[in-house]
PDB file of N, CA and C in Angstrom:
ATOM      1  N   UNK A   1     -11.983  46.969   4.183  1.00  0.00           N
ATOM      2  CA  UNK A   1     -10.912  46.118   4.660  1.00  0.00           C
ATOM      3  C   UNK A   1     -10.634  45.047   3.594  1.00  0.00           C
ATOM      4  N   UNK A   2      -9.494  44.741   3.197  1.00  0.00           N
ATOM      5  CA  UNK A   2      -9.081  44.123   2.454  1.00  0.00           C
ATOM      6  C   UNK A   2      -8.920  42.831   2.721  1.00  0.00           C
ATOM      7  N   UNK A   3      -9.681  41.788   1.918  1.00  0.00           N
ATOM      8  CA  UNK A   3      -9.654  40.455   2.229  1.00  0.00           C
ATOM      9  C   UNK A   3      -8.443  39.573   1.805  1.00  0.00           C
ATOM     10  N   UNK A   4      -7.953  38.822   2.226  1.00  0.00           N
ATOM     11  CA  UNK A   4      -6.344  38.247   2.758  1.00  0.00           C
ATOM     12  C   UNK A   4      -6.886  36.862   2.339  1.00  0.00           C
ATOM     13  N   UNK A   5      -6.354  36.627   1.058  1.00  0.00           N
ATOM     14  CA  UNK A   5      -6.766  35.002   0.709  1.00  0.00           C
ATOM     15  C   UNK A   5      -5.416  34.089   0.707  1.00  0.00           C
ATOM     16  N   UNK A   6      -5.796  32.817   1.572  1.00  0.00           N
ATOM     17  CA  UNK A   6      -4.419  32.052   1.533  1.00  0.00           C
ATOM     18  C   UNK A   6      -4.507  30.919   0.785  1.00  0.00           C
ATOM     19  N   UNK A   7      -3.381  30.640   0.533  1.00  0.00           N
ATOM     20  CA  UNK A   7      -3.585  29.406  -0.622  1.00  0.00           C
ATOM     21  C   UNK A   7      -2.906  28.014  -0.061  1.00  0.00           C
ATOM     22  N   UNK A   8      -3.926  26.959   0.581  1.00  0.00           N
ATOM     23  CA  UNK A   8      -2.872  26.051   1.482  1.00  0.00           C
ATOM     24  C   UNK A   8      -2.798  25.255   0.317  1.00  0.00           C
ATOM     25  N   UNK A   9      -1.346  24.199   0.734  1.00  0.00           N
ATOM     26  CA  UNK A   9      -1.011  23.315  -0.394  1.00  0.00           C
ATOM     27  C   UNK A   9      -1.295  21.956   0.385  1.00  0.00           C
ATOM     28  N   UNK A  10      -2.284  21.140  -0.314  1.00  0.00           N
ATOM     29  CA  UNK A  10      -2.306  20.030   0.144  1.00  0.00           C
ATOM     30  C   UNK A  10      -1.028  19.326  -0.036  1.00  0.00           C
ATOM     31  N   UNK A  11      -0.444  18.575   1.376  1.00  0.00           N
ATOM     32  CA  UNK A  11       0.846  17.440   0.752  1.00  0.00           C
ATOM     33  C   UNK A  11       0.376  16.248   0.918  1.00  0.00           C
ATOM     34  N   UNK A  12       0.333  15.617  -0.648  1.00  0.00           N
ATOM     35  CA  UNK A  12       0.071  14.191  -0.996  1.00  0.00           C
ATOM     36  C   UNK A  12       1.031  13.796  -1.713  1.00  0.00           C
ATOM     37  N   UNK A  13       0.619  12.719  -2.129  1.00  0.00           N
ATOM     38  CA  UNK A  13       1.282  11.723  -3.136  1.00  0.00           C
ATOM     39  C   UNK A  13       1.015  10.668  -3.484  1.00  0.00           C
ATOM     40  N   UNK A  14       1.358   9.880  -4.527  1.00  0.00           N
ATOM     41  CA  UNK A  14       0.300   9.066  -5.085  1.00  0.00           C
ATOM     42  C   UNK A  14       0.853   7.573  -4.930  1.00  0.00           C
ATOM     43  N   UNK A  15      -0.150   6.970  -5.289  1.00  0.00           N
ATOM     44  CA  UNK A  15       0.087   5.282  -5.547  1.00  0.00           C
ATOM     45  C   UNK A  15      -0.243   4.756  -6.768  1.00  0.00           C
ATOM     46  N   UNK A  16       0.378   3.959  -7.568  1.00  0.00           N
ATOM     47  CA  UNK A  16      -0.274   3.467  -8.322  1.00  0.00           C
ATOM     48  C   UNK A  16      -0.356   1.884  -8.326  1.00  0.00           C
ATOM     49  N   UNK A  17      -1.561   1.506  -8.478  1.00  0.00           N
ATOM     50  CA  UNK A  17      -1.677   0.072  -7.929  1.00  0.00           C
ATOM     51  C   UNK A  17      -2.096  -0.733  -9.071  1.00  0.00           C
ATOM     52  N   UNK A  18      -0.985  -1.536  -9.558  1.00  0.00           N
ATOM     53  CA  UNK A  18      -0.983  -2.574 -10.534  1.00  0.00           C
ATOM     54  C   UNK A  18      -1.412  -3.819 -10.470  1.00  0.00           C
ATOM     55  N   UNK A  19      -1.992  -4.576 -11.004  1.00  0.00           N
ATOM     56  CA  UNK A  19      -2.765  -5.770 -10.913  1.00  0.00           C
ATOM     57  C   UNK A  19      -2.173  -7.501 -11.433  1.00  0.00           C
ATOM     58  N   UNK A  20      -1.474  -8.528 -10.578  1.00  0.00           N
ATOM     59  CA  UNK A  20      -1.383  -9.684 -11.381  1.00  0.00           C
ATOM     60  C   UNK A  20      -2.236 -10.095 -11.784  1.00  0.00           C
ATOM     61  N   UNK A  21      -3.821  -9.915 -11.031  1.00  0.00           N
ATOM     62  CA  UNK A  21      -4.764 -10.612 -12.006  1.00  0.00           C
ATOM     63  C   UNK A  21      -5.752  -9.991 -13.439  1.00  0.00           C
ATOM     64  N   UNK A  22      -5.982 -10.888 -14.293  1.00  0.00           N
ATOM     65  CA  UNK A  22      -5.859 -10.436 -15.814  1.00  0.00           C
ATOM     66  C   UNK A  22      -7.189  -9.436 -15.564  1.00  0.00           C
ATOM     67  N   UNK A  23      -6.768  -8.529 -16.480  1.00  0.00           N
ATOM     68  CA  UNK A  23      -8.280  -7.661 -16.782  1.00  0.00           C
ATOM     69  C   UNK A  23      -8.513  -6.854 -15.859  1.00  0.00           C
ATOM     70  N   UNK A  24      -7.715  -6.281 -14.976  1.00  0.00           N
ATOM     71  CA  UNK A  24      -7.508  -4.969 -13.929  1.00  0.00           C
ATOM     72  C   UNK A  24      -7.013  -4.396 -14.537  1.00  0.00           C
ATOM     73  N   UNK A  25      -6.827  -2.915 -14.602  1.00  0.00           N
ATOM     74  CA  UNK A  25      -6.369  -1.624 -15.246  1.00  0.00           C
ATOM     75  C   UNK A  25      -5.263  -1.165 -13.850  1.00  0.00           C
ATOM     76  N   UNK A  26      -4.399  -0.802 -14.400  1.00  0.00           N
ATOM     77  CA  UNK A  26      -3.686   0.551 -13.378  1.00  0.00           C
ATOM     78  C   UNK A  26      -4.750   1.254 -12.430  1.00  0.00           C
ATOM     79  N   UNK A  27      -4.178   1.407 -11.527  1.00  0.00           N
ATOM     80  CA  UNK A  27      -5.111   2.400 -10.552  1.00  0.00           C
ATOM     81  C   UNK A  27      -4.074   2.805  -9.976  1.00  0.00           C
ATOM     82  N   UNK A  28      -4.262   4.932 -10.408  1.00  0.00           N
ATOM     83  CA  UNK A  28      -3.664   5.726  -8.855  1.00  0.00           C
ATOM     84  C   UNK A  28      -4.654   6.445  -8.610  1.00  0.00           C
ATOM     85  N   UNK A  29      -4.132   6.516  -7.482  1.00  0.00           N
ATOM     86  CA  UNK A  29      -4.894   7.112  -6.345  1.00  0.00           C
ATOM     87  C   UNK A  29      -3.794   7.951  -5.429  1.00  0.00           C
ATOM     88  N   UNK A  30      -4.659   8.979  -4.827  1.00  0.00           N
ATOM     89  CA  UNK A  30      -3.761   9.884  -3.895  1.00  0.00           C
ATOM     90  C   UNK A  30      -3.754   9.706  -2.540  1.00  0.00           C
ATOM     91  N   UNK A  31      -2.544   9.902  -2.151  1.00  0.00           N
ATOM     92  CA  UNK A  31      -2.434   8.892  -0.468  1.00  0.00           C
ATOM     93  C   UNK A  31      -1.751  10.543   0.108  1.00  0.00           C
ATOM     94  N   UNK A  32      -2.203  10.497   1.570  1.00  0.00           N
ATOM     95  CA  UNK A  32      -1.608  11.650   2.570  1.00  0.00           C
ATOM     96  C   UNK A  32      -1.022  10.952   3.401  1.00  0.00           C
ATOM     97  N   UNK A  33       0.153  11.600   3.923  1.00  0.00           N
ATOM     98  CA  UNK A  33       1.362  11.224   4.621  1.00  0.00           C
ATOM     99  C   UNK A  33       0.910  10.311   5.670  1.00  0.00           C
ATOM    100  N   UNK A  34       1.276   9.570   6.473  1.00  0.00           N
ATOM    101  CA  UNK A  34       0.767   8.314   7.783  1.00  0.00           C
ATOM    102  C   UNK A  34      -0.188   7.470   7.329  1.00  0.00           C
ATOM    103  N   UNK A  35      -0.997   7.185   5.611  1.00  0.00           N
ATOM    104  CA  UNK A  35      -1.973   6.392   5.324  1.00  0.00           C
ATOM    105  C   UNK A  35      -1.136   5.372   4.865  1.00  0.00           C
ATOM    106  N   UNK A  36      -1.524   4.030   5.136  1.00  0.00           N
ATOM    107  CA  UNK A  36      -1.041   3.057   4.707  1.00  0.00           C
ATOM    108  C   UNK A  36      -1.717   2.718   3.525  1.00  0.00           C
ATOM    109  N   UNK A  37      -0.311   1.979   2.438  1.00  0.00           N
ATOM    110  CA  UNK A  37      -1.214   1.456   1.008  1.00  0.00           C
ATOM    111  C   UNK A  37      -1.963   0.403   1.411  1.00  0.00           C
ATOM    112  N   UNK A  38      -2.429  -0.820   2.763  1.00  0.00           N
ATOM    113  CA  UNK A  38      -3.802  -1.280   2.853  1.00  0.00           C
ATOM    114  C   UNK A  38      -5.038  -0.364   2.964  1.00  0.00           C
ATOM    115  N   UNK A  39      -4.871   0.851   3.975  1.00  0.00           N
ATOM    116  CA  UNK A  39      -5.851   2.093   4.040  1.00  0.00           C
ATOM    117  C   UNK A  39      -6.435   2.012   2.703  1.00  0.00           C
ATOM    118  N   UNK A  40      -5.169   2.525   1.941  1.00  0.00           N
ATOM    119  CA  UNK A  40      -5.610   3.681   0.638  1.00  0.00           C
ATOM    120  C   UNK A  40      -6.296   2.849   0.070  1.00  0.00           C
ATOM    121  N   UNK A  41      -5.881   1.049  -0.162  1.00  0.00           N
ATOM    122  CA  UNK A  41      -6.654   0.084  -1.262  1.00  0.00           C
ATOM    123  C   UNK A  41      -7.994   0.052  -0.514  1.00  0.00           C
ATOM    124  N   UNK A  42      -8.123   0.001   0.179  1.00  0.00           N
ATOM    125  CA  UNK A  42      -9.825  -0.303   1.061  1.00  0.00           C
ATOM    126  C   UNK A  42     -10.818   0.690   0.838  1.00  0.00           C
ATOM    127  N   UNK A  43      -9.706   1.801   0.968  1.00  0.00           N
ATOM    128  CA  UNK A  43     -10.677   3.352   0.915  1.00  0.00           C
ATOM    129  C   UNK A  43     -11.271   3.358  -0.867  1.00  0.00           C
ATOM    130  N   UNK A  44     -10.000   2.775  -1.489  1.00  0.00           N
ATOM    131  CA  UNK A  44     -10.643   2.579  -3.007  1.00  0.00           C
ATOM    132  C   UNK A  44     -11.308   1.761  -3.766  1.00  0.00           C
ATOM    133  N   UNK A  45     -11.572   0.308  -2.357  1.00  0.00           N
ATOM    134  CA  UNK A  45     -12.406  -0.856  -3.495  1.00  0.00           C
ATOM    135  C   UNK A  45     -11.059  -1.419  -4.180  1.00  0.00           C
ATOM    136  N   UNK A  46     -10.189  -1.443  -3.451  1.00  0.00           N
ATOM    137  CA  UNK A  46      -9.337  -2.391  -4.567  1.00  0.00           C
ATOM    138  C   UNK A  46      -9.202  -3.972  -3.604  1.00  0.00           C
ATOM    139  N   UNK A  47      -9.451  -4.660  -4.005  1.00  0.00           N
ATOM    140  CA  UNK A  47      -9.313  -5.842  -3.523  1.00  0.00           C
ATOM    141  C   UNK A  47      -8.117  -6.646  -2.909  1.00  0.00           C
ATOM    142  N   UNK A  48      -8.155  -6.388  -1.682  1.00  0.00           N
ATOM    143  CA  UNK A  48      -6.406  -6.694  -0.809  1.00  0.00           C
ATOM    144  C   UNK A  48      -6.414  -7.439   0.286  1.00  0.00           C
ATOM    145  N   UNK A  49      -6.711  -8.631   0.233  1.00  0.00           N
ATOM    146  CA  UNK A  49      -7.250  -9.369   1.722  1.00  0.00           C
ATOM    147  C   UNK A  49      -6.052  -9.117   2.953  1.00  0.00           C
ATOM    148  N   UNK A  50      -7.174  -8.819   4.142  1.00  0.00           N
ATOM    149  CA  UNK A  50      -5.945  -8.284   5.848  1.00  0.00           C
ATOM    150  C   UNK A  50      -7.107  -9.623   6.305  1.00  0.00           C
ATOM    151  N   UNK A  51      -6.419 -10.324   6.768  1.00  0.00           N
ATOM    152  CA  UNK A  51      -7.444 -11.268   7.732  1.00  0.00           C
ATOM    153  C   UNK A  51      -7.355 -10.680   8.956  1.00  0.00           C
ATOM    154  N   UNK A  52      -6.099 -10.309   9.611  1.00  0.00           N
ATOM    155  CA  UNK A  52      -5.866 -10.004  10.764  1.00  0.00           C
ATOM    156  C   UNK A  52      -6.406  -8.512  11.094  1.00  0.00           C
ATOM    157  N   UNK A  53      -6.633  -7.650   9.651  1.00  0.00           N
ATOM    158  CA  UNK A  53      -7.372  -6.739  10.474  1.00  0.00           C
ATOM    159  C   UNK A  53      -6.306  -5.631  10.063  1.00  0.00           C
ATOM    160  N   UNK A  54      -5.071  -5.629   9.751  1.00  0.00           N
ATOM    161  CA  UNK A  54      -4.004  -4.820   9.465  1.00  0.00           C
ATOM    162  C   UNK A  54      -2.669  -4.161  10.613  1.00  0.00           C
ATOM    163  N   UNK A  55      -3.219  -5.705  11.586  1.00  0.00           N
ATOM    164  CA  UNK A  55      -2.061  -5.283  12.769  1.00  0.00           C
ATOM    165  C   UNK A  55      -0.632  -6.476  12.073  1.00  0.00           C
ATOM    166  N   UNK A  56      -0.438  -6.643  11.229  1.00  0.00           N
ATOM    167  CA  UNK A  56       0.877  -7.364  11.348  1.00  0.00           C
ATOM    168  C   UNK A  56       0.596  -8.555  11.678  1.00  0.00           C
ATOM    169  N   UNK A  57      -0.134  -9.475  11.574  1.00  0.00           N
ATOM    170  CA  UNK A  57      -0.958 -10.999  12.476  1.00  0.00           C
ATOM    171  C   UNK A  57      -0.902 -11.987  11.314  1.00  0.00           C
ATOM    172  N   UNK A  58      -0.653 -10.974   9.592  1.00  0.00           N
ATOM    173  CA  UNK A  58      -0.661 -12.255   9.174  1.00  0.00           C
ATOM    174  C   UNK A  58       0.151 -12.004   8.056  1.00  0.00           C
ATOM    175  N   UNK A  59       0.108 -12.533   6.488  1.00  0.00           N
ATOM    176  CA  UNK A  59       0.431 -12.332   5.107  1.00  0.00           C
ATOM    177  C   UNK A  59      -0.609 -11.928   4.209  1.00  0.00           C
ATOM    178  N   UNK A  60      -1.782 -11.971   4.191  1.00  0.00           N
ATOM    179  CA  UNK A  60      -2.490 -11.706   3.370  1.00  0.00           C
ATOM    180  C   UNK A  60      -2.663 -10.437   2.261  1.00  0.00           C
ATOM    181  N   UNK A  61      -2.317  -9.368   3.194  1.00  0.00           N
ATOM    182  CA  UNK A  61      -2.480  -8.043   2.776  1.00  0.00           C
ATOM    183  C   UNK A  61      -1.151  -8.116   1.730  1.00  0.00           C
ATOM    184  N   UNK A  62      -0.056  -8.818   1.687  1.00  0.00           N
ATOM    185  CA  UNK A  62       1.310  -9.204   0.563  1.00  0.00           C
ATOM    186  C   UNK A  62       1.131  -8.507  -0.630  1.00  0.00           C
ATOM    187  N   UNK A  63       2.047  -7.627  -0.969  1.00  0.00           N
ATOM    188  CA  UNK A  63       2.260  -6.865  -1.986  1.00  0.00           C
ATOM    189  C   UNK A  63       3.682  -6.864  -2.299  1.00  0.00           C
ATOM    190  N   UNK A  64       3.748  -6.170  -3.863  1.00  0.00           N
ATOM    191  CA  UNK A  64       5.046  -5.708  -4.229  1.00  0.00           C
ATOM    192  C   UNK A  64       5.550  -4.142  -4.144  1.00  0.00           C
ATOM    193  N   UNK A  65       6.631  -4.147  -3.649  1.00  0.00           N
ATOM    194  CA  UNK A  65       6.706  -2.181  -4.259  1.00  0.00           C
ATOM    195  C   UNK A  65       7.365  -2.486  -4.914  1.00  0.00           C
ATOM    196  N   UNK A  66       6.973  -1.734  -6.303  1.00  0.00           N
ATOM    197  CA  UNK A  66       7.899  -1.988  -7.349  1.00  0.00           C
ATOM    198  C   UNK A  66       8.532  -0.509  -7.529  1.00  0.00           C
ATOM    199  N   UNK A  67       8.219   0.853  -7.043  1.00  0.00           N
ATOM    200  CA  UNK A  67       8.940   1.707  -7.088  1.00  0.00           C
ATOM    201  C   UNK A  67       8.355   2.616  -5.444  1.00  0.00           C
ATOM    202  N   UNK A  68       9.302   3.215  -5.374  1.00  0.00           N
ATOM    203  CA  UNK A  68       8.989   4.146  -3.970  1.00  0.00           C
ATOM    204  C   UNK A  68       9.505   3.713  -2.742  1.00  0.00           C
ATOM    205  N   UNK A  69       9.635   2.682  -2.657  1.00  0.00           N
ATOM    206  CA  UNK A  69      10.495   1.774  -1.402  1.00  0.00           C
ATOM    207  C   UNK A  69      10.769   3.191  -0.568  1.00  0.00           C
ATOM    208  N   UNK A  70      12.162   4.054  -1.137  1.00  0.00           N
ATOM    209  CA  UNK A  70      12.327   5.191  -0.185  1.00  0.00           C
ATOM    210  C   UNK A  70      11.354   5.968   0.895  1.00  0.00           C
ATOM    211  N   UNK A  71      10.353   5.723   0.512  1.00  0.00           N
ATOM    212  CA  UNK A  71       9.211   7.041   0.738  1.00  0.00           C
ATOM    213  C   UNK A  71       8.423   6.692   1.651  1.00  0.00           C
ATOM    214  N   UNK A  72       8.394   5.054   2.142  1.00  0.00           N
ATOM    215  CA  UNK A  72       8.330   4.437   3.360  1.00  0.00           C
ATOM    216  C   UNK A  72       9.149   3.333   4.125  1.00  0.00           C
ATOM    217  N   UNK A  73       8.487   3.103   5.517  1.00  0.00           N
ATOM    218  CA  UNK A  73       9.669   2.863   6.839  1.00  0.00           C
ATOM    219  C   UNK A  73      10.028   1.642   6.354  1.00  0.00           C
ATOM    220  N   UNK A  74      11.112   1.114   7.181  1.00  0.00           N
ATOM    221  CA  UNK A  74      12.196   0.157   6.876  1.00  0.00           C
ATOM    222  C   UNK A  74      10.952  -1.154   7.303  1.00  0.00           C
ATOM    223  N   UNK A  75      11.050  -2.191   6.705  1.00  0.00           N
ATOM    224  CA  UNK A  75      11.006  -3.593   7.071  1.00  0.00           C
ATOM    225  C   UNK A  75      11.448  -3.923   8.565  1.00  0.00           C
ATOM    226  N   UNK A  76       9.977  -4.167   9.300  1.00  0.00           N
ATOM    227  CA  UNK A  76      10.196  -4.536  10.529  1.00  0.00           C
ATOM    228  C   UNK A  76      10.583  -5.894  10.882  1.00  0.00           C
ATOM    229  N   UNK A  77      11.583  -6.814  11.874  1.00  0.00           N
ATOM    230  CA  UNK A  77      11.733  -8.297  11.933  1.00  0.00           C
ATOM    231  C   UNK A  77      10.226  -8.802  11.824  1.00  0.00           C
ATOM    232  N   UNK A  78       9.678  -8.365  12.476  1.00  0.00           N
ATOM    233  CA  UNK A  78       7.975  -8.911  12.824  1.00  0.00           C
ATOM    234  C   UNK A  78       7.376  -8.942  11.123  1.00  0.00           C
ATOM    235  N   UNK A  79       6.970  -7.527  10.473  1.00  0.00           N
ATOM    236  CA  UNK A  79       6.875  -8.025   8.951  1.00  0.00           C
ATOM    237  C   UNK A  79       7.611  -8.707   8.276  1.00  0.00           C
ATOM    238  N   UNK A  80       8.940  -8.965   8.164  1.00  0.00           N
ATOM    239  CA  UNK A  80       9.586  -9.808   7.393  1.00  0.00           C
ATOM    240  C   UNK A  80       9.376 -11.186   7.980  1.00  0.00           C
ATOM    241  N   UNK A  81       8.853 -11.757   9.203  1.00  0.00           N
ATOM    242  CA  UNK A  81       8.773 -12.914   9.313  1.00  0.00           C
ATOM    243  C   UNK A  81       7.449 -13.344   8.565  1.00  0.00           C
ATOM    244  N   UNK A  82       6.294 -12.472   8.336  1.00  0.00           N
ATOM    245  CA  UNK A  82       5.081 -12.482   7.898  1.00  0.00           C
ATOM    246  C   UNK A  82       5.544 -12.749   6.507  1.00  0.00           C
ATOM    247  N   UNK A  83       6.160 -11.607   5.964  1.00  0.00           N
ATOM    248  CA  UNK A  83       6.788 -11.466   4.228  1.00  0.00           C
ATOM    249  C   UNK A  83       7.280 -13.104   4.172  1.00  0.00           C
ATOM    250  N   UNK A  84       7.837 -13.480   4.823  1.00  0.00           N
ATOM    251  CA  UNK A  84       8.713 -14.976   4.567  1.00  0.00           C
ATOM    252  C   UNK A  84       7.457 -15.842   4.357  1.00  0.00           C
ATOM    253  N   UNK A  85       6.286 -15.462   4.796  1.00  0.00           N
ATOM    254  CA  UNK A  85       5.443 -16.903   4.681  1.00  0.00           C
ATOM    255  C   UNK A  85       4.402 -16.533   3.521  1.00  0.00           C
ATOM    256  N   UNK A  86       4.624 -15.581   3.558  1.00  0.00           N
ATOM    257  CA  UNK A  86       3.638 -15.195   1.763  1.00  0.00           C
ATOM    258  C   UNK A  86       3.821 -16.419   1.000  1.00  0.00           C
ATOM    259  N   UNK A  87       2.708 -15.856   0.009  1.00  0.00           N
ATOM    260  CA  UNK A  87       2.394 -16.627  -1.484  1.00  0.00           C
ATOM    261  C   UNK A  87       3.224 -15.797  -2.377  1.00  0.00           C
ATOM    262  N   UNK A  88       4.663 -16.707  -3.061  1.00  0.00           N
ATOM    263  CA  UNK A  88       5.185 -16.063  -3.423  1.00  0.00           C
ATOM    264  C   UNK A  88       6.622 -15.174  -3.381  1.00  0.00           C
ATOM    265  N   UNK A  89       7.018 -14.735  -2.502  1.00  0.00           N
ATOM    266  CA  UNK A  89       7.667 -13.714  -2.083  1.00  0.00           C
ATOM    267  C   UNK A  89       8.676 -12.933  -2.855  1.00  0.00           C
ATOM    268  N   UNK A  90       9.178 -11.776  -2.905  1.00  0.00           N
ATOM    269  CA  UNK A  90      10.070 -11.344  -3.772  1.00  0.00           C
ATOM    270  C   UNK A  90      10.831 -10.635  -2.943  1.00  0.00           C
ATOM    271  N   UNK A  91      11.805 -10.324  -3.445  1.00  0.00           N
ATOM    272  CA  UNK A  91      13.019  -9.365  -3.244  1.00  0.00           C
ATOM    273  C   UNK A  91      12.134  -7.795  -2.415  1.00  0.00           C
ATOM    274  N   UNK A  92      11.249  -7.541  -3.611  1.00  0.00           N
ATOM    275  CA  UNK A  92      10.009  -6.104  -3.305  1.00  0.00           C
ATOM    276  C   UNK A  92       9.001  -6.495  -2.692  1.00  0.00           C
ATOM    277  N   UNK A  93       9.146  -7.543  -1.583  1.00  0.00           N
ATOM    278  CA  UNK A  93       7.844  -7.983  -0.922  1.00  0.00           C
ATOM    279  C   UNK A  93       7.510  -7.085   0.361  1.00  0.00           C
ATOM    280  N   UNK A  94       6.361  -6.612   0.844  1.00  0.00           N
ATOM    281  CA  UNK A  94       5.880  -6.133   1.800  1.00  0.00           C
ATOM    282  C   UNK A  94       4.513  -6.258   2.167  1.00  0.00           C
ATOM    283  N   UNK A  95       4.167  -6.150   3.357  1.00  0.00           N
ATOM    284  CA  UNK A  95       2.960  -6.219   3.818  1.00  0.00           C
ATOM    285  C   UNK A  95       2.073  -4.528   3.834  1.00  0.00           C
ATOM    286  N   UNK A  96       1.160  -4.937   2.838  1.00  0.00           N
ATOM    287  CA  UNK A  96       0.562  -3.149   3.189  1.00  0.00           C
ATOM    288  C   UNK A  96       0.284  -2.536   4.121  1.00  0.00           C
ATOM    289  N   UNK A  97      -0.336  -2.891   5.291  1.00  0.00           N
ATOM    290  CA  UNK A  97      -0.692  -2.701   6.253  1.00  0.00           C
ATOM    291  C   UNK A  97       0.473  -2.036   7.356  1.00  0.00           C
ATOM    292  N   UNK A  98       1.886  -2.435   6.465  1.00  0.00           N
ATOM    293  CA  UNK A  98       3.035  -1.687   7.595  1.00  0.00           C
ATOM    294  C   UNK A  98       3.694  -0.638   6.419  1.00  0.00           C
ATOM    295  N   UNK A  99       2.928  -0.428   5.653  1.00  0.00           N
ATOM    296  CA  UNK A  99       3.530   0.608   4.648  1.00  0.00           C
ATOM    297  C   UNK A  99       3.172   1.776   4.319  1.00  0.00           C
ATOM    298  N   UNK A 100       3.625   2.584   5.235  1.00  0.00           N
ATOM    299  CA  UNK A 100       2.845   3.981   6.246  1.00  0.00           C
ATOM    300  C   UNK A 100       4.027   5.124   4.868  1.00  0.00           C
ATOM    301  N   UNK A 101       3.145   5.852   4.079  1.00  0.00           N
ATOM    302  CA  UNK A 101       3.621   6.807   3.861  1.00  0.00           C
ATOM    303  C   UNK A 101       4.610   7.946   4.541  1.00  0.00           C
ATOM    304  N   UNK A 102       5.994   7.801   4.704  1.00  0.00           N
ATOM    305  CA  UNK A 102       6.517   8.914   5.554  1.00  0.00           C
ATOM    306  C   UNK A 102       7.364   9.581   4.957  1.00  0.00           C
ATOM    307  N   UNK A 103       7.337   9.796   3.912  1.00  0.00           N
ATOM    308  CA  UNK A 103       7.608  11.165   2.834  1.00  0.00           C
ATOM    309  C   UNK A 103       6.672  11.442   1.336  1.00  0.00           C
ATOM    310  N   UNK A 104       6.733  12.485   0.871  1.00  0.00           N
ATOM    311  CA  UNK A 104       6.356  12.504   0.128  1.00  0.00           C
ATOM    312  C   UNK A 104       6.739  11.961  -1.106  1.00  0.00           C
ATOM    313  N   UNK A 105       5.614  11.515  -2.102  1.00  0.00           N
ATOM    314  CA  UNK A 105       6.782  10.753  -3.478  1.00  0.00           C
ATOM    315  C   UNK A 105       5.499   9.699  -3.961  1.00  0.00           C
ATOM    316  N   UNK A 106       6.118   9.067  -4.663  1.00  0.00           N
ATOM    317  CA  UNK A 106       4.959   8.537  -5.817  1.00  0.00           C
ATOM    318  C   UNK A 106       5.440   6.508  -5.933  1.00  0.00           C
ATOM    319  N   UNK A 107       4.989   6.246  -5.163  1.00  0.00           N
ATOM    320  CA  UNK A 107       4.888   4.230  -4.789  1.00  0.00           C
ATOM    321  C   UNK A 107       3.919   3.654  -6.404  1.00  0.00           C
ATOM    322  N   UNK A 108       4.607   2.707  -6.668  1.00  0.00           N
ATOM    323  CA  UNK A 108       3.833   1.653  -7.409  1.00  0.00           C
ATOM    324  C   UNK A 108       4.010   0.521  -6.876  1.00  0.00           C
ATOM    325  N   UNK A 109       3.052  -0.265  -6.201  1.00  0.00           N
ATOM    326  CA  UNK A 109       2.401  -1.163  -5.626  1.00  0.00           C
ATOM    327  C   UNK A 109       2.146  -2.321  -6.584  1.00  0.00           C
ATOM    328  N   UNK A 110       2.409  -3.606  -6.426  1.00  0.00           N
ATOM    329  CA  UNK A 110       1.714  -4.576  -7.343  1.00  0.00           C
ATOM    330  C   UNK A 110       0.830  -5.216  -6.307  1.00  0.00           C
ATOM    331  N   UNK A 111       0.108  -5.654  -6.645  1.00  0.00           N
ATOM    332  CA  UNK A 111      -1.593  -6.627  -5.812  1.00  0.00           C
ATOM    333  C   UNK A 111      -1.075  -7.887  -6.519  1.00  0.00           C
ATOM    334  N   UNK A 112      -0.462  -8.952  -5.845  1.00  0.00           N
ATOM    335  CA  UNK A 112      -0.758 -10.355  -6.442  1.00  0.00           C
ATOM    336  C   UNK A 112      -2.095 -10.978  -6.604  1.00  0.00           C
ATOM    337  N   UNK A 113      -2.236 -11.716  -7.354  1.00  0.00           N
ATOM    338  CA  UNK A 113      -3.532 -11.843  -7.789  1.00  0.00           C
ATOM    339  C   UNK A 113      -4.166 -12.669  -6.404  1.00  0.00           C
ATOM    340  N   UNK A 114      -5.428 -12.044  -6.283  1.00  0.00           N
ATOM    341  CA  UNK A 114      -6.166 -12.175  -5.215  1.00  0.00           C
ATOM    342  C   UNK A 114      -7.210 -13.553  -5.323  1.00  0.00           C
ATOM    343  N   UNK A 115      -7.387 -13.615  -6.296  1.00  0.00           N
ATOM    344  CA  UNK A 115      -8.274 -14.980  -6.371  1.00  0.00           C
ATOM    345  C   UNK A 115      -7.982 -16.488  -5.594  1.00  0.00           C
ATOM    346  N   UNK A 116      -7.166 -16.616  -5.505  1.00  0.00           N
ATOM    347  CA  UNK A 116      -6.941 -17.990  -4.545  1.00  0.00           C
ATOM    348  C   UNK A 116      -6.834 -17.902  -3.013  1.00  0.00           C
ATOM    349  N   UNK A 117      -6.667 -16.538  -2.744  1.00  0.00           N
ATOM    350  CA  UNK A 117      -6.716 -16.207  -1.251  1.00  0.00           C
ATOM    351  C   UNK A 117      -7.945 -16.343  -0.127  1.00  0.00           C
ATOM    352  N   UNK A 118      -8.128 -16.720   0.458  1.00  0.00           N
ATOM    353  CA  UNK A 118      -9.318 -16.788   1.568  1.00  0.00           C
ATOM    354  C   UNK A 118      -9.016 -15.623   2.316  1.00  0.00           C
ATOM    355  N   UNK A 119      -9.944 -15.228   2.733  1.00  0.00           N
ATOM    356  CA  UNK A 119     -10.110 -14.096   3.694  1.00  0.00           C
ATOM    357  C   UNK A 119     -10.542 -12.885   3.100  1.00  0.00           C
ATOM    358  N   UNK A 120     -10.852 -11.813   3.761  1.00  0.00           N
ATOM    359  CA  UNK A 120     -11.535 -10.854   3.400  1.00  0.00           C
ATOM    360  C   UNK A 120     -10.280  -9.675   3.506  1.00  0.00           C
TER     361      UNK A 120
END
């Protein structure tokens, strides 16, 4: 009997997570569809303070997308009131924790520099 080999295709896509503070390197990493870029940074040791835990409770987790915007969900009123009280804020501001992969495609992320932040 003839053995029937299938070939599944994993669907991912990547992140690459850039650093304001000095002396960090680029980091990508591969993210699967519904993981949030707070998930993916935690799962990798990258340093991203959630005080609240990653329900939307605060600003900490504050990032940039600097490319990929498309590839996840729209800016909720509830995160953008959070985004408004960041350190910082930009035009590409988002909270990681609401930035749920829902297509496939390739995000670059900036990490503002984490050193003056309290919280874990």
């Amino acid at each position: 009997m003839p053995i029937l080999m299938v070939n599944f295709v994993t669907c991912m896509a990547s992140i690459t997570f850039r650093f304001e503070q000095k002396n960090k390197e680029d980091l990508r990493v591969d993210v699967y569809l519904g993981e949030s870029i707070l998930d993916v940074a935690i799962e990798n040791d990258i340093q991203l303070n959630h005080n609240c835990g990653g329900v939307c409770g605060c600003s900490t987790c504050h990032i940039y997308v600097e490319s990929g915007e498309e590839f996840l969900p729209e800016m909720s009123d509830r995160e953008e009131e959070y985004v408004d009280r960041a350190r910082n804020p930009k035009y590409t501001s988002r909270l990681a924790c609401q930035c749920k992969l829902e297509k496939l495609g390739n995000i670059i992320a900036v990490i503002p520099d984490q050193t003056g932040i309290i919280g874990h």
